[in-house]
C-alpha atoms as a PDB file:
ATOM      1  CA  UNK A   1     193.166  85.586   1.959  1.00  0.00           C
ATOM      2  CA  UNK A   2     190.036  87.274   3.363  1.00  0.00           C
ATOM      3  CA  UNK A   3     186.947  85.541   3.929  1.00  0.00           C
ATOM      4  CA  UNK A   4     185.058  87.237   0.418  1.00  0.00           C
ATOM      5  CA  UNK A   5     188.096  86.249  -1.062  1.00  0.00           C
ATOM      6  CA  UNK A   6     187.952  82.701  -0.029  1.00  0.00           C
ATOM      7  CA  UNK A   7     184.079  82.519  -0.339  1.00  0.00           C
ATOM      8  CA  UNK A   8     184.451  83.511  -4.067  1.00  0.00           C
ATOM      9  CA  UNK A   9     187.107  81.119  -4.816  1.00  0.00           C
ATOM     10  CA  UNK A  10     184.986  78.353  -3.802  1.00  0.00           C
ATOM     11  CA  UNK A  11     181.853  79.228  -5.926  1.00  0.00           C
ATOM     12  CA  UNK A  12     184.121  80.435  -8.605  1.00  0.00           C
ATOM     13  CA  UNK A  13     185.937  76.365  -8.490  1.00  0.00           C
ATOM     14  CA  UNK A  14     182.107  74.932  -7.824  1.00  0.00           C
ATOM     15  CA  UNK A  15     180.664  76.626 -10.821  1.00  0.00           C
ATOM     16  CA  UNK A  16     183.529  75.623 -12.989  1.00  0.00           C
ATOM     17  CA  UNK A  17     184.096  72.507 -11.576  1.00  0.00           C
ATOM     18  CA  UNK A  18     188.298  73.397 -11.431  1.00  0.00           C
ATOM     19  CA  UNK A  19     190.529  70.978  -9.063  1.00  0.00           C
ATOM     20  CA  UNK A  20     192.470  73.517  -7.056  1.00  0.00           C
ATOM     21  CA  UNK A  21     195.219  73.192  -9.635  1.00  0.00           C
ATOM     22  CA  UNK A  22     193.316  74.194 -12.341  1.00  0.00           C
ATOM     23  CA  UNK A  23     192.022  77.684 -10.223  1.00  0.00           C
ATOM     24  CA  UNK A  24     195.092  78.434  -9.450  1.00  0.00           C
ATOM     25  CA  UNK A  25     196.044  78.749 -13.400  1.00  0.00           C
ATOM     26  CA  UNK A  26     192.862  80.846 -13.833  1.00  0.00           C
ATOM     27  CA  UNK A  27     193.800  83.104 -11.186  1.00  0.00           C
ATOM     28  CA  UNK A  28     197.096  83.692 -12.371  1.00  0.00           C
ATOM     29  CA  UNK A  29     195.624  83.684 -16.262  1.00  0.00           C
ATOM     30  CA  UNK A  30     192.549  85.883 -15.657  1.00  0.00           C
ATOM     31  CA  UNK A  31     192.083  89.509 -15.302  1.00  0.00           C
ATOM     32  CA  UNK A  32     188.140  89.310 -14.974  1.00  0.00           C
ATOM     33  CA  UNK A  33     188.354  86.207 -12.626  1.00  0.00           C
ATOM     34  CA  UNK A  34     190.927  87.757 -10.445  1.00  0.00           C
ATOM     35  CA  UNK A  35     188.075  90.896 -10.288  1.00  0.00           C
ATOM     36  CA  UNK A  36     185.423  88.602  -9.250  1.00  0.00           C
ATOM     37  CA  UNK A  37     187.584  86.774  -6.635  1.00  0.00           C
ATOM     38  CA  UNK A  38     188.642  90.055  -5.390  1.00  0.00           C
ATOM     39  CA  UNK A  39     192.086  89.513  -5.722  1.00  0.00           C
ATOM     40  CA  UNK A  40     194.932  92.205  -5.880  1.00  0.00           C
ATOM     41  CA  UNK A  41     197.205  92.230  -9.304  1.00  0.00           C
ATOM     42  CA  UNK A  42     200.133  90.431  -7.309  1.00  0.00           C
ATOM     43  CA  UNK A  43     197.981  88.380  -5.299  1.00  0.00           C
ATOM     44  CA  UNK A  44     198.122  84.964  -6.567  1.00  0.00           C
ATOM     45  CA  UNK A  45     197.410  82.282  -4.261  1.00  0.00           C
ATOM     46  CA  UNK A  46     198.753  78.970  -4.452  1.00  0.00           C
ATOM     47  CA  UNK A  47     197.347  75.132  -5.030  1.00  0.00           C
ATOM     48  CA  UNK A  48     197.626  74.336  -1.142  1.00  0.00           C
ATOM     49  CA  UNK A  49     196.793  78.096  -0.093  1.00  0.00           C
ATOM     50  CA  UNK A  50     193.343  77.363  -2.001  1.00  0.00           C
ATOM     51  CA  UNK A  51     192.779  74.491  -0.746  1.00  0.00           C
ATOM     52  CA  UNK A  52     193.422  75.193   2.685  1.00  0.00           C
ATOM     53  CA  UNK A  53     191.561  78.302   2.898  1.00  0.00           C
ATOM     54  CA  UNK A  54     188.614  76.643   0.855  1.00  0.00           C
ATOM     55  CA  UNK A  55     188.435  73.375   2.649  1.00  0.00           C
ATOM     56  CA  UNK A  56     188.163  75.505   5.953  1.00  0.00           C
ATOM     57  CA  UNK A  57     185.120  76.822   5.205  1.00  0.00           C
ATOM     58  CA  UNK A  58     182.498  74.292   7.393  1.00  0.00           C
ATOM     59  CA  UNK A  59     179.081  72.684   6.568  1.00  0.00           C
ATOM     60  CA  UNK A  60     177.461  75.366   9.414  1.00  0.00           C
ATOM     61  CA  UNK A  61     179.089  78.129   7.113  1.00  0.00           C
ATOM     62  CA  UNK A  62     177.470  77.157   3.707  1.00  0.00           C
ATOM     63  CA  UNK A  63     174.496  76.324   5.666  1.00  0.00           C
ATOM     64  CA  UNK A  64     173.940  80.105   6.950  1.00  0.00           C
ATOM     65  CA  UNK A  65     174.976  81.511   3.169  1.00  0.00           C
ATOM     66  CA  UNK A  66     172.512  79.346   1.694  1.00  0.00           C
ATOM     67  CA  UNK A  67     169.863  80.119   4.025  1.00  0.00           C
ATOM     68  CA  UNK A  68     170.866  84.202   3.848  1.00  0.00           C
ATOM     69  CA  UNK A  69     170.481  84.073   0.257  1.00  0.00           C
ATOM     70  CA  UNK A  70     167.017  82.115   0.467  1.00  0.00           C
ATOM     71  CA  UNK A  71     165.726  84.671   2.867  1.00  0.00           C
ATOM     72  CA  UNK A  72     167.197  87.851   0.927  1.00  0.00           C
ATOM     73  CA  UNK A  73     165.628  86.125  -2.200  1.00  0.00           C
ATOM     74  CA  UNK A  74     162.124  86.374  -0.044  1.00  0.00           C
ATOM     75  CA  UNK A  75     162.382  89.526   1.039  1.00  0.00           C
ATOM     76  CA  UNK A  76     163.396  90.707  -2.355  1.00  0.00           C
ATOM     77  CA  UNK A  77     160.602  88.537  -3.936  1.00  0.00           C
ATOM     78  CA  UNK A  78     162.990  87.590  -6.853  1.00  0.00           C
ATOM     79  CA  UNK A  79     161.296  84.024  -6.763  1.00  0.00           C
ATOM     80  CA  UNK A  80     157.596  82.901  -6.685  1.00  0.00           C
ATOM     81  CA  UNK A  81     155.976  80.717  -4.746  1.00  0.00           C
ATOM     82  CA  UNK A  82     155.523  77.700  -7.296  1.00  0.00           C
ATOM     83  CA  UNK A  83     155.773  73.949  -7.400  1.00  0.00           C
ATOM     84  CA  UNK A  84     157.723  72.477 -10.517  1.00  0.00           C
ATOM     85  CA  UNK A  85     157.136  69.203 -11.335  1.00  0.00           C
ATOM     86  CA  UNK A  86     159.545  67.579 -13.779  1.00  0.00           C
ATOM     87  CA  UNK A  87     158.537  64.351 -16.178  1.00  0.00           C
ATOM     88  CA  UNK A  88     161.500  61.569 -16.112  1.00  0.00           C
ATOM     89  CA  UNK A  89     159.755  58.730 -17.426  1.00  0.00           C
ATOM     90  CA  UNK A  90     161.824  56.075 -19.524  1.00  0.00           C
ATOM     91  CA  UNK A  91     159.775  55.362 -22.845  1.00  0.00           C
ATOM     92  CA  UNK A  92     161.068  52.623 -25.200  1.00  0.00           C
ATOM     93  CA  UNK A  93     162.004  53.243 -28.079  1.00  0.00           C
ATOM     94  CA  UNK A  94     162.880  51.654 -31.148  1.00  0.00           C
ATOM     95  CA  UNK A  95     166.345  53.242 -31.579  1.00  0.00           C
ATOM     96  CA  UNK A  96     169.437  50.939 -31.315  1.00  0.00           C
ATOM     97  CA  UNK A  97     172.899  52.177 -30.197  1.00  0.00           C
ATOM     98  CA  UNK A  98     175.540  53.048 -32.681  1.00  0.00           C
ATOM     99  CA  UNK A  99     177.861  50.505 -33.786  1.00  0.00           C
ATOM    100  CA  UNK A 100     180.297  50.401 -36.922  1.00  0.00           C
ATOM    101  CA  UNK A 101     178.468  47.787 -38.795  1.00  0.00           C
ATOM    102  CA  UNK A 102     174.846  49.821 -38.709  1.00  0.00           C
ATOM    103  CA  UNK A 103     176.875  53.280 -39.439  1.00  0.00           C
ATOM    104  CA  UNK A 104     178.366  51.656 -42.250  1.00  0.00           C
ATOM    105  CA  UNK A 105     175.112  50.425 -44.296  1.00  0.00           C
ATOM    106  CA  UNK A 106     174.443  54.252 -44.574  1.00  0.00           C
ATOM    107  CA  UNK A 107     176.984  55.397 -46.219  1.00  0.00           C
END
């Protein structure tokens, strides 16, 4: 396997959250996957050929995509300079949790 074609294996089992099993299946199953994975009609890899290939891929590697794709996002100015701030506050509440004897009284 080449290196895109090991890259997008990895984000394509990240994304879908696939055990190497379960890509392998797609692979063989998918037309349009197979396209994005860059893979050749009779290409098919295998359970342990994934998994070798994807497990070779090192924390320096993902490190440098991540930080390519920050900087071309920049450059490109896809994303603006803002702060998000997100609200995860617990509030009580006076809803209990489902049980058969209060579904029952319902209906």
């Amino acid at each position: 396997m080449t290196a895109e074609q090991v890259l997008c294996c990895s984000i394509l089992k990240h994304i879908h959250n696939l055990t190497y099993d379960d890509l392998e299946y797609w692979l063989a199953d998918s037309n349009s996957l197979r396209a994005f994975t860059r893979l050749s009609q009779g290409q098919c890899p295998g359970t342990s050929t994934l998994q070798n290939n994807i497990k070779s891929l090192r924390e320096e590697t993902w490190l440098a995509i991540h930080q390519f794709i920050i900087s071309y996002a920049d450059e490109k100015k896809l994303e603006k300079d803002r702060k998000i701030r997100l609200d995860s506050t617990v509030v009580m509440s006076n809803i209990h949790s489902p049980s058969d004897k209060s579904v029952s009284r319902y209906f």
